[in-house]
Protein backbone atom coordinates (compact mmCIF):
# COMPACT_ATOMS: atom_id res chain seq x y z
CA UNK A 1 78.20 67.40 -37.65
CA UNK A 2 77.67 63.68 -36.90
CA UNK A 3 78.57 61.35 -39.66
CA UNK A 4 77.07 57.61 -40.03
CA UNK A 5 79.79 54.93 -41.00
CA UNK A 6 78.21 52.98 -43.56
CA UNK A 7 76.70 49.63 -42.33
CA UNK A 8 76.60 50.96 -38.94
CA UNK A 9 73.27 51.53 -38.56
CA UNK A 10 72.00 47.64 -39.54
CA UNK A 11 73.97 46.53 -37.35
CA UNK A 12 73.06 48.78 -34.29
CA UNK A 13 69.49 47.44 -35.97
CA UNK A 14 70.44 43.68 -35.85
CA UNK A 15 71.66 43.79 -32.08
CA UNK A 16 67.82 45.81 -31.33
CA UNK A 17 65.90 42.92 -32.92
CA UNK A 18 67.85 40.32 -31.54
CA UNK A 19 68.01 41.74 -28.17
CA UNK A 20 63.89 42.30 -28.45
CA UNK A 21 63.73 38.57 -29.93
CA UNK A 22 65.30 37.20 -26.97
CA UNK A 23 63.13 39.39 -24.18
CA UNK A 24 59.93 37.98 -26.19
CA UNK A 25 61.05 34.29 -26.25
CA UNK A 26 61.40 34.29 -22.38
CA UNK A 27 58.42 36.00 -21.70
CA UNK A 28 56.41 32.91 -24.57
CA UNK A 29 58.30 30.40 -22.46
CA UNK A 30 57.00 31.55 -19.24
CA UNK A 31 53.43 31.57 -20.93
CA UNK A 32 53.97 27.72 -22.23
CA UNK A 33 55.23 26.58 -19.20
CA UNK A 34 52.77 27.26 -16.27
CA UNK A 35 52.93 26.32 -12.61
CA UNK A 36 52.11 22.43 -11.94
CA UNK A 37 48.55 22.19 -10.34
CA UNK A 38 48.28 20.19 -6.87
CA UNK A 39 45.68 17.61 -7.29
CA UNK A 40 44.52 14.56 -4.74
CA UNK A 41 44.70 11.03 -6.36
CA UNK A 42 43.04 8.09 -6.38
CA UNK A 43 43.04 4.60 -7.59
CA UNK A 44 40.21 3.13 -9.69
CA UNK A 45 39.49 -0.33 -7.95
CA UNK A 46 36.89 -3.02 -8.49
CA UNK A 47 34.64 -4.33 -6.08
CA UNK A 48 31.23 -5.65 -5.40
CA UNK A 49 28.18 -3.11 -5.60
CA UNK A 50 24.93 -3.14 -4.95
CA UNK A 51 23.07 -3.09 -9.02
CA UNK A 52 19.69 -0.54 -9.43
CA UNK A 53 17.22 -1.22 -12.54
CA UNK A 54 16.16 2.28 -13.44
CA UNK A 55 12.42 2.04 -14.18
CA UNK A 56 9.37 4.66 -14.24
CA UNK A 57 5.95 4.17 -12.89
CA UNK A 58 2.67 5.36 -11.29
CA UNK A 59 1.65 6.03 -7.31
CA UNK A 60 -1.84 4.22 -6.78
CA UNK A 61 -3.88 3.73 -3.18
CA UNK A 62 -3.40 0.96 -1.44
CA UNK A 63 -7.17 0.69 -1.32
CA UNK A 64 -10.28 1.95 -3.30
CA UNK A 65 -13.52 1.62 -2.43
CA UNK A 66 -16.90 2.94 -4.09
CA UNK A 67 -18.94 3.31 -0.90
CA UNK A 68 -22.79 2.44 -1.63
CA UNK A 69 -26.41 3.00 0.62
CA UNK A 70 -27.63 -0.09 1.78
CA UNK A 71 -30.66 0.87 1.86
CA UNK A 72 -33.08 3.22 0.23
CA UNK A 73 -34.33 6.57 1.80
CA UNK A 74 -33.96 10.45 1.51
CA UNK A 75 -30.19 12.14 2.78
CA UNK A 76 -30.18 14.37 5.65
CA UNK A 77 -26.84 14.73 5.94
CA UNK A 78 -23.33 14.78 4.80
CA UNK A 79 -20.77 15.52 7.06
CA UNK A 80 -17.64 14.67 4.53
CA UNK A 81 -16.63 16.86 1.38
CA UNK A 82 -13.80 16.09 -1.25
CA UNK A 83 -10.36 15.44 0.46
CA UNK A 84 -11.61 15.11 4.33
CA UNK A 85 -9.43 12.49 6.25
CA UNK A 86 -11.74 10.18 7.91
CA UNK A 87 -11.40 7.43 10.20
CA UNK A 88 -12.27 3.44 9.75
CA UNK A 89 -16.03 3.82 10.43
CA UNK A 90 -16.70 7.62 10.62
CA UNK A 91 -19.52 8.47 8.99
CA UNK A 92 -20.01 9.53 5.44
CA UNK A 93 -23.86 10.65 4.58
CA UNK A 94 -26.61 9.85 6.51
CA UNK A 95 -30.35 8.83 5.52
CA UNK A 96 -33.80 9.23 7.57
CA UNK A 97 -33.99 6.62 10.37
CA UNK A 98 -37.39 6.93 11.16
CA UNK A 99 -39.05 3.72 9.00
CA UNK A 100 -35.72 1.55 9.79
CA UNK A 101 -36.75 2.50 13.21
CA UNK A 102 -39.93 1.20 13.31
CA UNK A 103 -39.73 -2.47 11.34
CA UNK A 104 -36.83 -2.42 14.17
CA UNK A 105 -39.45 -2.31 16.96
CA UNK A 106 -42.23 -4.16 15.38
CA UNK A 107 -39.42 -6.81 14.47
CA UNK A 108 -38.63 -6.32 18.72
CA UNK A 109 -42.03 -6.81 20.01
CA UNK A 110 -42.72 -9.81 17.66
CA UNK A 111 -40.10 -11.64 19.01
CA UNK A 112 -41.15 -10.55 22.24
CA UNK A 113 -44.51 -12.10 22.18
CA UNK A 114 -42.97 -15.55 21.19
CA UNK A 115 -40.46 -15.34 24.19
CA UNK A 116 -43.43 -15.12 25.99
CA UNK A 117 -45.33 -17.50 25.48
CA UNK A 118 -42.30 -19.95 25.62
CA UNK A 119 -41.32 -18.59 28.79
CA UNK A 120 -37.85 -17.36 27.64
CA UNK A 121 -37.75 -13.27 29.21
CA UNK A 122 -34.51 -12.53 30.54
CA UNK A 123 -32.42 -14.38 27.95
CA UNK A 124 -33.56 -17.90 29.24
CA UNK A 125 -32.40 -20.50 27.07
CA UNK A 126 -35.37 -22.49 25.13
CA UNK A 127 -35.87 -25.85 27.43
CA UNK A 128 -38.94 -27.61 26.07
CA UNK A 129 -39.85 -29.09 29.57
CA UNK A 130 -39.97 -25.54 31.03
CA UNK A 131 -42.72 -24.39 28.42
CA UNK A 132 -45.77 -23.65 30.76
CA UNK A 133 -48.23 -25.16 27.80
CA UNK A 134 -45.35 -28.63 27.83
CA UNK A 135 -45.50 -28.65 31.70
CA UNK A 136 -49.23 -28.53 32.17
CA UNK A 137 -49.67 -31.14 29.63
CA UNK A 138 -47.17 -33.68 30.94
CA UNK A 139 -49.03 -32.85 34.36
CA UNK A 140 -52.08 -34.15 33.05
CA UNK A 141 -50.54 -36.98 31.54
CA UNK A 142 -48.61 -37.76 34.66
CA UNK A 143 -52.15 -38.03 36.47
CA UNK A 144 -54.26 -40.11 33.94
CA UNK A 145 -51.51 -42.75 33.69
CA UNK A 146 -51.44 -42.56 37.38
CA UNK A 147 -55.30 -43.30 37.31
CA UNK A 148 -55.22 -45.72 34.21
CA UNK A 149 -52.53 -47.88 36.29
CA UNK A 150 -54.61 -47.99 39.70
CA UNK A 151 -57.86 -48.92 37.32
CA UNK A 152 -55.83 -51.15 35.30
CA UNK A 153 -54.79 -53.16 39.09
CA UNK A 154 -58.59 -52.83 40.02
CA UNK A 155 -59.66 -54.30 37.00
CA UNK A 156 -57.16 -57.42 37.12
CA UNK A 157 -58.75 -58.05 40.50
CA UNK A 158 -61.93 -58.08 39.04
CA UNK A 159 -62.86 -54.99 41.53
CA UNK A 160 -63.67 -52.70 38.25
CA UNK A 161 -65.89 -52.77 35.56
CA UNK A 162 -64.72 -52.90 31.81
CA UNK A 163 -66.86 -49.90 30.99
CA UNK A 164 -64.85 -47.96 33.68
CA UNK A 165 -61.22 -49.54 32.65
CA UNK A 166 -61.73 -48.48 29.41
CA UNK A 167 -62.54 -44.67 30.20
CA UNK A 168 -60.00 -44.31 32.25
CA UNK A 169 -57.59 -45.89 29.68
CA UNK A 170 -59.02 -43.56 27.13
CA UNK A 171 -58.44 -40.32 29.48
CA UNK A 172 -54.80 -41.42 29.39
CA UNK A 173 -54.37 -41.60 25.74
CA UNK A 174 -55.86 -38.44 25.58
CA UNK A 175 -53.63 -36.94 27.95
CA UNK A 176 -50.42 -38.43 26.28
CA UNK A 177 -51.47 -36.82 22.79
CA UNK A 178 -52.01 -33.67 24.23
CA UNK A 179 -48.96 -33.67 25.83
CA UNK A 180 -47.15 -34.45 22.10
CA UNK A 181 -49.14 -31.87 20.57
CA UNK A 182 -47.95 -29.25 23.62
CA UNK A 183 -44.30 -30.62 22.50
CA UNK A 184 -45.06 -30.11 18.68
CA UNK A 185 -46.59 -26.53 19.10
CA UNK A 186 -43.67 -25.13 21.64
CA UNK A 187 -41.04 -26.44 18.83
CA UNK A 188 -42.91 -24.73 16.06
CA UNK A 189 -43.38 -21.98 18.17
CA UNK A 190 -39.09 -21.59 19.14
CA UNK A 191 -38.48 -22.21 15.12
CA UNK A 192 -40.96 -18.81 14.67
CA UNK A 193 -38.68 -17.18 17.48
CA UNK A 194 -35.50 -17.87 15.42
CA UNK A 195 -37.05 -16.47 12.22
CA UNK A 196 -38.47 -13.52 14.25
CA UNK A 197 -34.91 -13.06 15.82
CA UNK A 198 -33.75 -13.05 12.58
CA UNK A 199 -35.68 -10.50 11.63
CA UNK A 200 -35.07 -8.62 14.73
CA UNK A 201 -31.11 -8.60 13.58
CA UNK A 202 -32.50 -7.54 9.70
CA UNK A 203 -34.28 -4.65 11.10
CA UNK A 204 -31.23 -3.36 13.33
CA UNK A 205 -28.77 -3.89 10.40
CA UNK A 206 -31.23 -1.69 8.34
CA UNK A 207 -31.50 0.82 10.86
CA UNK A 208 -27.43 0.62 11.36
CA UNK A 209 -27.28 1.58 7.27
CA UNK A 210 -28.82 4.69 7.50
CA UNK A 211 -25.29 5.53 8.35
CA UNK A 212 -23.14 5.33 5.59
CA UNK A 213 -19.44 4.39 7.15
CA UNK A 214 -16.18 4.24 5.66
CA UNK A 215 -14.74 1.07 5.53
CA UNK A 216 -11.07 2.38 6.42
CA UNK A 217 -9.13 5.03 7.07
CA UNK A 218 -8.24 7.35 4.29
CA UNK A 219 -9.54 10.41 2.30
CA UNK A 220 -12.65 10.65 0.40
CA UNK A 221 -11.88 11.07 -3.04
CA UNK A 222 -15.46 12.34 -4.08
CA UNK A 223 -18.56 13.06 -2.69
CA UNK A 224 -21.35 11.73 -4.76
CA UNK A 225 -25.00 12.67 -3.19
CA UNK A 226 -26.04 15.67 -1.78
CA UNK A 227 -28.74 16.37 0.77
CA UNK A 228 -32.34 16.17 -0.01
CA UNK A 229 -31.26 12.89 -2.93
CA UNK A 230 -32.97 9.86 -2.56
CA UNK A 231 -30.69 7.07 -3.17
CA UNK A 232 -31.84 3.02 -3.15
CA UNK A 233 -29.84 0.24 -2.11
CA UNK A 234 -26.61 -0.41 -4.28
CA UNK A 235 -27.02 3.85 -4.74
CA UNK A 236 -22.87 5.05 -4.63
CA UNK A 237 -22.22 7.92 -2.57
CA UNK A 238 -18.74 8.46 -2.20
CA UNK A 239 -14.91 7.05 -2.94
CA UNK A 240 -12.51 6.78 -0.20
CA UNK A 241 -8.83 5.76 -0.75
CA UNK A 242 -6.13 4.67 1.57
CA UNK A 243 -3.71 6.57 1.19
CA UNK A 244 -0.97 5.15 3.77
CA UNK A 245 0.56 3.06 2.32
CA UNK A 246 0.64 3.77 -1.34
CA UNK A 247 0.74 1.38 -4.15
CA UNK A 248 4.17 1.61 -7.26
CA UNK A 249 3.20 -0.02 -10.07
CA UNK A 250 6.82 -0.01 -12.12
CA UNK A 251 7.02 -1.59 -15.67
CA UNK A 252 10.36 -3.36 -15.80
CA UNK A 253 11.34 -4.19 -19.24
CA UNK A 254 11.69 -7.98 -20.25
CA UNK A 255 15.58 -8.32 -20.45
CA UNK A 256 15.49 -7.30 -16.28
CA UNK A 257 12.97 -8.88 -15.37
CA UNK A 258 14.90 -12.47 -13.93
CA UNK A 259 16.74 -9.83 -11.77
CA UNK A 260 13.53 -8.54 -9.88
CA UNK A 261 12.21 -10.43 -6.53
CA UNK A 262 9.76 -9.94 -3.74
CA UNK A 263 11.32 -7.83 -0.88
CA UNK A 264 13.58 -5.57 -2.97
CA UNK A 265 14.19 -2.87 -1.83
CA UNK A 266 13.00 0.40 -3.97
CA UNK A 267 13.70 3.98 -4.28
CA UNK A 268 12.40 6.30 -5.94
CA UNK A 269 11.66 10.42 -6.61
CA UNK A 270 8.54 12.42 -7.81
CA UNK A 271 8.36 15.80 -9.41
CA UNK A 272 6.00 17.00 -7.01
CA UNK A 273 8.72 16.81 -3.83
CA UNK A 274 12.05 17.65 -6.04
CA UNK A 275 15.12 16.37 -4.32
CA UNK A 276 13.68 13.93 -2.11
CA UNK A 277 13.76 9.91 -2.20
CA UNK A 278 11.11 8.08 -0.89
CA UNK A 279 12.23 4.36 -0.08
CA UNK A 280 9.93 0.82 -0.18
CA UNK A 281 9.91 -2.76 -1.00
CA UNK A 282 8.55 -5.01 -3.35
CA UNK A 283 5.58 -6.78 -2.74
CA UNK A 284 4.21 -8.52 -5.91
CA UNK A 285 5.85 -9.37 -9.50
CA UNK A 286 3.24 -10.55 -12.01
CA UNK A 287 4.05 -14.08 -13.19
CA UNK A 288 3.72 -13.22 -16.97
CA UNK A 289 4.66 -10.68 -18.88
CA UNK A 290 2.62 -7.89 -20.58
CA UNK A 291 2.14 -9.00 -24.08
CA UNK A 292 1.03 -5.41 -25.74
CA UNK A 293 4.84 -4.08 -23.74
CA UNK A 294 6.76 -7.11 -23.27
CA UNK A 295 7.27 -5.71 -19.66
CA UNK A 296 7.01 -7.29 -16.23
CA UNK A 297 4.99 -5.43 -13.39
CA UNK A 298 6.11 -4.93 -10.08
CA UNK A 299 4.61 -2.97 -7.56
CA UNK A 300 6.12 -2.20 -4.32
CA UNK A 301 4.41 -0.68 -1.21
CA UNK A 302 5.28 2.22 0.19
CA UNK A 303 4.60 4.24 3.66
CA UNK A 304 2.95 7.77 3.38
CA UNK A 305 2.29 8.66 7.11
CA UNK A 306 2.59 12.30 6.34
CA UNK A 307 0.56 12.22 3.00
CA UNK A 308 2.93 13.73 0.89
CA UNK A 309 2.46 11.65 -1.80
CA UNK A 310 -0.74 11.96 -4.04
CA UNK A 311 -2.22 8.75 -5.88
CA UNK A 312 -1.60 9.28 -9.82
CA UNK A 313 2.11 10.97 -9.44
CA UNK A 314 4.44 9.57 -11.58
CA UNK A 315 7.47 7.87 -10.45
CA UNK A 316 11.16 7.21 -11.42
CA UNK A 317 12.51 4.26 -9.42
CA UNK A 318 15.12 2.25 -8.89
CA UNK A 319 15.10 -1.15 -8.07
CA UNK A 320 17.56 -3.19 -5.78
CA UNK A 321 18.61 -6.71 -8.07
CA UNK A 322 19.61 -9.79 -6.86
CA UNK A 323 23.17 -9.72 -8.52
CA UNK A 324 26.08 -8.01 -6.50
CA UNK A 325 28.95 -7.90 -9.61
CA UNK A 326 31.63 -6.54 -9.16
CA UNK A 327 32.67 -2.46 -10.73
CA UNK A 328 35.33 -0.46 -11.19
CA UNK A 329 34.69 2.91 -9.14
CA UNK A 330 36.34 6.18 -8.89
CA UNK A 331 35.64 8.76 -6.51
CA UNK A 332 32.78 10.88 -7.97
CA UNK A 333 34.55 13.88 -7.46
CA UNK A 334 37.03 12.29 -10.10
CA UNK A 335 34.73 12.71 -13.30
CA UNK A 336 34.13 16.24 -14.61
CA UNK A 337 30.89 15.97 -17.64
CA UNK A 338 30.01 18.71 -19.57
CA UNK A 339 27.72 18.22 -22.39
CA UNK A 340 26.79 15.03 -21.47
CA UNK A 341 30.32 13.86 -22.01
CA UNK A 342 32.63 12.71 -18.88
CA UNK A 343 36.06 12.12 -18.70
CA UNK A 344 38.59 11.37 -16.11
CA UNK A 345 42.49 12.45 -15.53
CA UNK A 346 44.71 9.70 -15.44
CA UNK A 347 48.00 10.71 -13.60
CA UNK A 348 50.65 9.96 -15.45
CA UNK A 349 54.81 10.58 -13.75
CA UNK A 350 54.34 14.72 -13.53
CA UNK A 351 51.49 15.05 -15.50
CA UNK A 352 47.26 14.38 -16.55
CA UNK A 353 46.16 12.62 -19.68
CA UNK A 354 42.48 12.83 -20.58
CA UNK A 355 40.39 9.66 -21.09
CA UNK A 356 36.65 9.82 -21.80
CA UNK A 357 34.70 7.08 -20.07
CA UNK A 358 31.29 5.85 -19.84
CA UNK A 359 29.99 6.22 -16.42
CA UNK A 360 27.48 3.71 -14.40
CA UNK A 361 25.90 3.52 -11.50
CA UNK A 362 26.56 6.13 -8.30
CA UNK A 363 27.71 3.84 -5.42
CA UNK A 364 27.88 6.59 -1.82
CA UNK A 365 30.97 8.85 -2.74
CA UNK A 366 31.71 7.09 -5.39
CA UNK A 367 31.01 6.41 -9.52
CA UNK A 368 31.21 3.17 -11.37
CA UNK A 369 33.07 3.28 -14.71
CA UNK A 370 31.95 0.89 -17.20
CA UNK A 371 34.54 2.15 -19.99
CA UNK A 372 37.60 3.99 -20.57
CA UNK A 373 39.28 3.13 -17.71
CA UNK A 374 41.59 0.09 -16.35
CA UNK A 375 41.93 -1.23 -12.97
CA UNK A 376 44.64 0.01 -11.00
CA UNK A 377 45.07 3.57 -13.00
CA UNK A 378 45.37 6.57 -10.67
CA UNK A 379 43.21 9.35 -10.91
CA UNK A 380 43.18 13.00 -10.31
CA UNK A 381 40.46 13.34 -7.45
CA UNK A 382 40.40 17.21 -6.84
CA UNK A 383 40.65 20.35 -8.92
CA UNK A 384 39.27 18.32 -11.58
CA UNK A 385 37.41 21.23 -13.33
CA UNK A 386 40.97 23.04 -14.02
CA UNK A 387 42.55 20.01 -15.41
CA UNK A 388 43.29 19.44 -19.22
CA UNK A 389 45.09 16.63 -21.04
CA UNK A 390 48.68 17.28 -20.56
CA UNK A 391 48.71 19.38 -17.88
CA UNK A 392 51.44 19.38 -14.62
CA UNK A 393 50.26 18.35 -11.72
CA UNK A 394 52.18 17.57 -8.46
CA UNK A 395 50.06 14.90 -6.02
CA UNK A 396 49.45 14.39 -2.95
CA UNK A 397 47.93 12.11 -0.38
């Protein structure tokens, strides 16, 4: 028979809790004390960047035309619909030729006639002298005065009458005032040539507008007439845009504006080509501000070869300013956000403390921080996301 000795059994009870007391305190201090976490460093450092003005704006065409007949007539044909690329002069609708035709040769054989009669075919040039009506009159003129001058030396040597001086002195006045008049009528008749030349060129521009051209290269935007319409002069019939470049009209707001130039250089994304930048300059600023905003509007030009982007899309932009002051950056691998808040890990001897900063501008690999942080302070660079304030860490280069 077993017999307890009193008080025995608390302290065989003691020595159990204080030998399980001792096995759970070095199993909490193994918990509390984990492995220090290797981490890459860095050192925040200021120098000068290259500043962006964050604005928003709208893609427009470089060009926009609202293409209009010339002339009036019925349509018998339209070889562009909505969206076609055309060229610079390819043809958009075209009307019925055949009355342009004819006022062009009417307008042809009227001027025609003239030449004609002023001796001008082949693309002579008008010479008054040559005009056969001009050189048959100064013939005739050449041989009165040639008679009026032998009767006039006749008549001095009393070998001639007075009645037959004076007729042949009258032939030659007649013959030198039908010579003017021959000069008179040939240069009204080379003033009707111009005006019938002139017509001519009319009447082959008219026949020219029965085609309706575009004016550049581009896409037709819309397609106004159909077939069969009878459209007058000043009629539209269809919108073409140039589309290469494009137009970005930004709205900067009035406390950037001193900090926007001509030939910046701009950047910006659409929602309709996620993840890609698209990259132009600035071309105009407007010398006033808009009253209704109190903005400033810049628009900057930019290539679209491939016509990806669309006239109307909305743009977020940056802007390249004049001012190159200097930041304090961090690699951006260094800042961890979540929740919209970012923070850094300043290493500190053997171990992190948190800071939260306010982050600027991304500059390459790198992220300016305009709070929170001092020159000179080292960073943790990697492992970032399994850092918290206090933690070990053991660096390297």
């Amino acid at each position: 028979m077993v017999r307890f000795i009193p008080g025995t059994h608390v302290v065989l009870f003691a020595a159990l809790l204080s030998a399980c007391g001792t096995a759970k305190g070095e199993s909490s201090s193994k918990t509390e004390a984990p492995a220090a976490l290797t981490v890459s460093v860095a050192t925040a450092a200021e120098q000068p960047i290259t500043r962006f003005l964050k604005v928003t704006g709208t893609l427009a065409a470089e060009e926009e035309a609202e293409v209009a007949a010339e002339i009036q007539g019925r349509v018998i044909a339209t070889p562009v619909e909505r969206g076609t690329r055309v060229a610079e002069g390819a043809d958009l609708i075209r009307i019925a030729p055949a009355e342009a035709q004819a006022q062009a040769a009417e307008a042809e054989a009227n001027a025609a006639q003239i030449e004609g009669r002023l001796g001008l075919e082949g693309g002579v040039e008008f010479n008054i002298d040559r005009v056969p009506e001009v050189a048959n009159a100064r013939a005739t003129l050449t041989l009165a005065q040639s008679d009026f001058d032998r009767a006039r030396m006749l008549y001095e040597k009393k070998l001639l009458s007075q009645a037959e001086f004076d007729q042949r002195s009258a032939q030659a006045e007649v013959a030198r005032r039908q010579f003017d008049i021959a000069r008179n009528t040939s240069l009204q008749q080379y003033q009707a040539l111009l005006a019938a030349r002139a017509r001519v060129v009319l009447a082959r521009k008219a026949l020219a507008d029965t085609v309706v051209r575009a004016p550049f290269a581009g896409v037709v935007g819309q397609r106004l007439v159909s077939v069969g319409d009878y459209v007058t002069r000043g009629t539209k019939v269809a919108s073409v845009l140039r589309t290469s470049p494009l137009r970005v009209q930004l709205t900067v707001p009035e406390q950037f504006s001193a900090g926007v130039a001509v030939g910046r250089a701009v950047s910006f994304e659409v929602e309709a080509s996620p993840g890609r930048t698209f990259t132009g300059q600035v071309r105009y600023v407007s010398p006033a501000l808009q009253t209704d905003s109190r903005t400033l509007v810049v628009e900057a030009v930019v290539p679209n070869g491939d016509g990806t982007l669309k006239p109307g899309s909305f743009a977020t932009a940056s802007i390249e300013q004049a001012s190159h002051q200097p930041g304090l950056l961090v690699p951006a691998a260094a800042v961890r956000t979540v929740a919209g808040t970012s923070r850094v890990y300043v290493v500190i001897g053997d171990h992190v403390e948190e800071r939260i900063v306010t982050v600027g501008q991304q500059v390459g690999d790198g992220a300016e921080i305009t709070s929170g942080l001092k020159a000179g302070e080292v960073v943790a660079a990697s492992n970032v996301a399994q850092l918290a304030d206090g933690a070990r860490v053991v660096t390297k280069k």
